[in-house]
Protein backbone atom coordinates (compact mmCIF):
# COMPACT_ATOMS: atom_id res chain seq x y z
CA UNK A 1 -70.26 -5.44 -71.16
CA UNK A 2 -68.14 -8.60 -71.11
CA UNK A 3 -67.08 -10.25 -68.03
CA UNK A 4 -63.75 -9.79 -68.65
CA UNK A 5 -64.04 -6.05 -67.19
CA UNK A 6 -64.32 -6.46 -63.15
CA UNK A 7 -62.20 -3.34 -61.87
CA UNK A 8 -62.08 0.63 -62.94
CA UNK A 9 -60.58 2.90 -61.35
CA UNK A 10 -61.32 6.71 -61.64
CA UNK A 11 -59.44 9.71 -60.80
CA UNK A 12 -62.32 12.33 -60.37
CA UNK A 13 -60.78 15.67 -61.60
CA UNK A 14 -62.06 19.16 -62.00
CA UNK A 15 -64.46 19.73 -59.66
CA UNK A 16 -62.63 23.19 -58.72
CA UNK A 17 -62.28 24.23 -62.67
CA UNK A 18 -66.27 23.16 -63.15
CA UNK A 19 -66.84 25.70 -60.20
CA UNK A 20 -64.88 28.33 -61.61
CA UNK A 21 -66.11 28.04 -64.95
CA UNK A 22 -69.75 28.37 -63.49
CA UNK A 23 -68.44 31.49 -61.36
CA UNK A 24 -68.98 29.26 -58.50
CA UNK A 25 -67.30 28.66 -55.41
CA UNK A 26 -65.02 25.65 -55.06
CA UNK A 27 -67.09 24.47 -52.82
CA UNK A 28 -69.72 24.43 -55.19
CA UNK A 29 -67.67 21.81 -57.30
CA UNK A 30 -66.76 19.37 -54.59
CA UNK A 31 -70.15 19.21 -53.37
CA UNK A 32 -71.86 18.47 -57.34
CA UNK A 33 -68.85 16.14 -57.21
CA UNK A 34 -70.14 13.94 -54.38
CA UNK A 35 -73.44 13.58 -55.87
CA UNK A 36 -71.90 12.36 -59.51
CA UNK A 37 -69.82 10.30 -57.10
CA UNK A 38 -73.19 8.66 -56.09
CA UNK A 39 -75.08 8.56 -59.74
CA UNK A 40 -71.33 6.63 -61.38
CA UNK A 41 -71.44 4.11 -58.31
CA UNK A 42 -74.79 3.29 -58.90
CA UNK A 43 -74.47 3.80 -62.78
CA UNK A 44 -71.32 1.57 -62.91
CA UNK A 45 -72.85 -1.66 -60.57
CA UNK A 46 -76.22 -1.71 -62.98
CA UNK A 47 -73.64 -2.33 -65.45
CA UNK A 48 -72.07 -5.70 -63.90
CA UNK A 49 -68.58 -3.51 -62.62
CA UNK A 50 -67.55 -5.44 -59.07
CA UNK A 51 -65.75 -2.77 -58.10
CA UNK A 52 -65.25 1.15 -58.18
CA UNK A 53 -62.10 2.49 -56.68
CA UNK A 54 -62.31 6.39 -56.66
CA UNK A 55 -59.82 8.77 -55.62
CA UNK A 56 -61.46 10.95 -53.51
CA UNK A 57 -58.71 12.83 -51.03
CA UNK A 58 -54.70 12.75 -51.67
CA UNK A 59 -52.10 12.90 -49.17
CA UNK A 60 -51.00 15.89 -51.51
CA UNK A 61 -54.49 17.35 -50.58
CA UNK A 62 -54.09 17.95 -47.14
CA UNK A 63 -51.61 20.93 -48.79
CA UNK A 64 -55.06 22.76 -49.64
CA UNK A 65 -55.62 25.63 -48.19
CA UNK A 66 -57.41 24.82 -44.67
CA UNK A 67 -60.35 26.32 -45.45
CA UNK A 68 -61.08 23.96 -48.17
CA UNK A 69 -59.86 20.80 -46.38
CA UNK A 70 -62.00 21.46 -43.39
CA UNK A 71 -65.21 22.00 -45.76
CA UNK A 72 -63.82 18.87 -47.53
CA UNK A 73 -64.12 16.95 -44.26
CA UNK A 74 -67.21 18.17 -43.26
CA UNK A 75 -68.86 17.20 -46.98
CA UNK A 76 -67.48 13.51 -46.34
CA UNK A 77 -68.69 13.63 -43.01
CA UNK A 78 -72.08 13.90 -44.62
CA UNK A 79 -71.73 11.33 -47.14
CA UNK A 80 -70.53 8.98 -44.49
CA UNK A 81 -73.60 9.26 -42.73
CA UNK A 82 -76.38 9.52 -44.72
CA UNK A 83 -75.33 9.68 -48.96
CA UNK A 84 -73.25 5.92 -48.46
CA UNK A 85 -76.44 4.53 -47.51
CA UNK A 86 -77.97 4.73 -51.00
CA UNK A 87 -75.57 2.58 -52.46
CA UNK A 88 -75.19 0.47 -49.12
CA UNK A 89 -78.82 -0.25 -49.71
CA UNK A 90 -78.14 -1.88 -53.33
CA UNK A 91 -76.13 -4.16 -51.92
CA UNK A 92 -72.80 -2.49 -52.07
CA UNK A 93 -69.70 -3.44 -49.91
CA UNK A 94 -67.73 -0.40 -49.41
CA UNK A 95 -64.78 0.21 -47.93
CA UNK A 96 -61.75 2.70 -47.45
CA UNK A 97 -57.92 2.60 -48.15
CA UNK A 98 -55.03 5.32 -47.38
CA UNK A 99 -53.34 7.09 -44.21
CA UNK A 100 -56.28 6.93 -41.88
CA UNK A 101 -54.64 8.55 -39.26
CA UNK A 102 -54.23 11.50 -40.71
CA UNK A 103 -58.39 12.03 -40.38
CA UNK A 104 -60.13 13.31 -37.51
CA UNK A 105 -61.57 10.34 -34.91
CA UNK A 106 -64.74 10.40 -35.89
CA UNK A 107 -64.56 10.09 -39.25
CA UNK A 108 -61.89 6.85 -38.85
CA UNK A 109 -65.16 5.48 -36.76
CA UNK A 110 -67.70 6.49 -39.82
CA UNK A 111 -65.70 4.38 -42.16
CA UNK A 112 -64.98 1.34 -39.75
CA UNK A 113 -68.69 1.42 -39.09
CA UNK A 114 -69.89 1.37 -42.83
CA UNK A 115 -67.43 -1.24 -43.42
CA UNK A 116 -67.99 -3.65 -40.84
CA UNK A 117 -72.02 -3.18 -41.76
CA UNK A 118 -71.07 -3.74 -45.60
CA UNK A 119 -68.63 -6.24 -44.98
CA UNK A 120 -71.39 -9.52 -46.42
CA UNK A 121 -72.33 -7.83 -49.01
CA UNK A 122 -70.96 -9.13 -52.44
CA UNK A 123 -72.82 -7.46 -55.55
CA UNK A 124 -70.46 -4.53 -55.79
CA UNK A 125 -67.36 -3.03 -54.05
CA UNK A 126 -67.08 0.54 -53.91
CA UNK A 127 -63.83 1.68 -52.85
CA UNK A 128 -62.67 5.34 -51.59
CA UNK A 129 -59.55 6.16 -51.41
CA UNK A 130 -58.58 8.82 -48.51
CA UNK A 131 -55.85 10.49 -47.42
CA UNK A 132 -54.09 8.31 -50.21
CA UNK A 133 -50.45 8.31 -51.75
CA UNK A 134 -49.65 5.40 -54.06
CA UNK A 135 -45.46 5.98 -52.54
CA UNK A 136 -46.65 5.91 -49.26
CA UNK A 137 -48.74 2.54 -49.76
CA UNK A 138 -45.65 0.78 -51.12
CA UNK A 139 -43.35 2.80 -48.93
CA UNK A 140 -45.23 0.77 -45.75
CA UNK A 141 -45.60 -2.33 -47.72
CA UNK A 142 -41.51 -2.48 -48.13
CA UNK A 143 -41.26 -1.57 -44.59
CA UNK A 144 -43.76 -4.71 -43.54
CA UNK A 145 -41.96 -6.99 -45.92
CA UNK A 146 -38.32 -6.16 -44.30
CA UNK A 147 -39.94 -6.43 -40.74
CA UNK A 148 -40.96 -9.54 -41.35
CA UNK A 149 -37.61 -10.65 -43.23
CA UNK A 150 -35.79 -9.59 -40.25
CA UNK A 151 -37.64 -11.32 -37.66
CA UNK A 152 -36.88 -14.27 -39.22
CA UNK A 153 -40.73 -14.76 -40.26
CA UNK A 154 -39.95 -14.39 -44.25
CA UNK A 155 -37.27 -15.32 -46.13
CA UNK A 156 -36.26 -13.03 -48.93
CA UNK A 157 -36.56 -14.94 -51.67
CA UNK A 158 -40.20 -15.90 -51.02
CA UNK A 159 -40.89 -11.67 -52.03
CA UNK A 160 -42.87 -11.97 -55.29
CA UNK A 161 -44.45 -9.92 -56.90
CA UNK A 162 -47.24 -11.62 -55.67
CA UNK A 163 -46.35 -11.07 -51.62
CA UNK A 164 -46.17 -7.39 -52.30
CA UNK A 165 -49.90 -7.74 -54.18
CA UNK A 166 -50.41 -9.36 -51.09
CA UNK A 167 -49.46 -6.86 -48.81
CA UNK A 168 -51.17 -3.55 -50.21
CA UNK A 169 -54.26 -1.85 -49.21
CA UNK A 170 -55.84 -3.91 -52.44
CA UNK A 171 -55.05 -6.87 -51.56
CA UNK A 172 -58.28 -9.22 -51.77
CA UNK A 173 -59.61 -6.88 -54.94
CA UNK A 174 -58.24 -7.51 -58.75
CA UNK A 175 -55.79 -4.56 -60.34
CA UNK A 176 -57.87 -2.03 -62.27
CA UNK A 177 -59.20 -3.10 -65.80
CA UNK A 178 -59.40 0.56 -66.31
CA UNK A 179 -58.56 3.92 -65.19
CA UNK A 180 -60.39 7.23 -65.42
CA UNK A 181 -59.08 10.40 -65.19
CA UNK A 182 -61.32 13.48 -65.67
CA UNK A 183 -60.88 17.46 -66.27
CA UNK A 184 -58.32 16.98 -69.25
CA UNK A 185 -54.68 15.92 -67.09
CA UNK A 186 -53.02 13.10 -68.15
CA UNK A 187 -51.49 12.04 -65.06
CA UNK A 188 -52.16 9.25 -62.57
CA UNK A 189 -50.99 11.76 -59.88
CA UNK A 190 -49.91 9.00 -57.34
CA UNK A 191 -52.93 6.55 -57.37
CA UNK A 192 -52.67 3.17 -57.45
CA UNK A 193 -48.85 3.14 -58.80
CA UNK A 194 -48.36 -0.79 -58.25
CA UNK A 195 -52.06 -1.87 -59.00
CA UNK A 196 -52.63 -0.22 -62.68
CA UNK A 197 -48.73 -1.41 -64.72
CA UNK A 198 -51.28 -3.51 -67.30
CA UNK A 199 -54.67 -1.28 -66.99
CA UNK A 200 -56.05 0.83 -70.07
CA UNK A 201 -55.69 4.34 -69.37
CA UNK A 202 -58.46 6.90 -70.45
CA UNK A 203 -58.15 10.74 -70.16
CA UNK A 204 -61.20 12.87 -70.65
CA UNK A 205 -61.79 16.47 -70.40
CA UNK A 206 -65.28 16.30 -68.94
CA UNK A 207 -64.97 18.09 -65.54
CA UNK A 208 -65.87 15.17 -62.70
CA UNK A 209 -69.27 16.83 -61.63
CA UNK A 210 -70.50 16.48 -65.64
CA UNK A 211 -69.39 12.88 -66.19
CA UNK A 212 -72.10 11.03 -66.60
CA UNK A 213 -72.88 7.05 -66.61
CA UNK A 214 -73.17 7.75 -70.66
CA UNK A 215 -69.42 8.87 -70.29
CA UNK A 216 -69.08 5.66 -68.18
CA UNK A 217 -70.39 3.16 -70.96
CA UNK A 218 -68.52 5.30 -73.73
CA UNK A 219 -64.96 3.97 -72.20
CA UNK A 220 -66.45 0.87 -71.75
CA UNK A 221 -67.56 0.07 -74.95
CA UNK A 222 -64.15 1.18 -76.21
CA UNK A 223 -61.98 -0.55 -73.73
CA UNK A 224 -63.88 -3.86 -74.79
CA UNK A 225 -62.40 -3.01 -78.22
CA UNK A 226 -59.20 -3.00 -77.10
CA UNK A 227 -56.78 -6.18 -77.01
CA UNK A 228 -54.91 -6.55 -73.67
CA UNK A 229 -51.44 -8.02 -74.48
CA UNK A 230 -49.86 -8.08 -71.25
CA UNK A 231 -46.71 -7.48 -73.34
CA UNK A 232 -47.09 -10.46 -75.33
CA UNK A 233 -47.71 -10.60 -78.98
């Protein structure tokens, strides 16, 4: 890998189609999906990433049928207490970003307490997002900007392109070098909206629970083939 790569981003699809396919429950999927979760993070920090942002739970998901969502809750319960730990243990800083209100109490305290006891640690970032909408991050980052414009405390032409960087849930990480979508869409499906306008985008079919960190080097070899223009010649 060449330094040049610091930041992919992965939209882990097809956890629900990998169940069905194996006459499984759905359940079945999300749960082989957490542990792939795990074996990437680990797979992906080994191999000199600094940081993993994975969409793990969509505004649009709380649409879900209830049963789901609540079993959905209850697996990242789990991982909060007892899977993170794992990859805490390596040395990993991790850390949340979406609506947290919309989760229950005591999840909002799992993920304040991992961060805060992650918060030193600089080998690796992994980075869930929950309860996520790319609109509704820049939606509230407009709003913040325009508060702050009309208290007087910003002037409007000092928004750059750089204050609203600034201002997102991202803020103090790099955009994504790459993204990752799984389970054969090509769609980013609301994720990261502001943050990937230059990344390389890469579309597999392999459901989520079967990618593997072989999968993982396989983009990575051929996104270090690629030349990044930024629209330049």
């Amino acid at each position: 890998m060449t330094n040049r790569l610091q930041h992919i981003a992965i939209i882990m699809d097809g956890n629900g189609r990998w169940a069905a396919a194996k006459g499984l429950p759905r359940t079945a999927g999300h749960r082989q999906g957490a542990q792939t979760l795990q074996k990437i993070s680990e797979a992906a920090a080994d191999m000199g990433v600094k940081y993993l942002t994975v969409y793990a739970f969509s505004t649009e998901n709380w649409q879900r049928p209830p049963e789901e969502v609540a079993y959905l809750m209850n697996l990242l319960r789990h991982y909060l207490k007892d899977e993170f730990k794992k990859i805490q243990e390596k040395g990993a800083r991790i850390r949340f970003i979406g609506e947290r209100y919309m989760l229950d109490e005591d999840i909002r305290a799992l993920m304040s307490k991992i961060e805060t006891d992650t918060a030193q640690n600089d080998k690796f970032t992994l980075c869930v997002a929950l309860s996520y909408g790319s609109r509704g991050e820049l939606t509230s980052t407009f709003k913040r900007l325009a508060s702050q414009v009309e208290s007087g405390a910003l002037r409007i032409d000092d928004i750059t392109e750089q204050t609203i960087s600034a201002n997102l849930y991202t803020a103090d990480m790099p955009d994504p070098d790459i993204v990752i979508r799984t389970g054969g869409e090509q769609r980013v499906s609301n994720y990261l909206l502001w943050q990937l306008a230059y990344s390389e985008l890469f579309f597999t079919p392999v459901y989520w629970p079967d990618f593997s960190a072989e999968d993982l080097s396989a983009v990575i070899k051929e996104y270090n083939s690629r030349e990044r223009r930024y629209g330049k010649v």
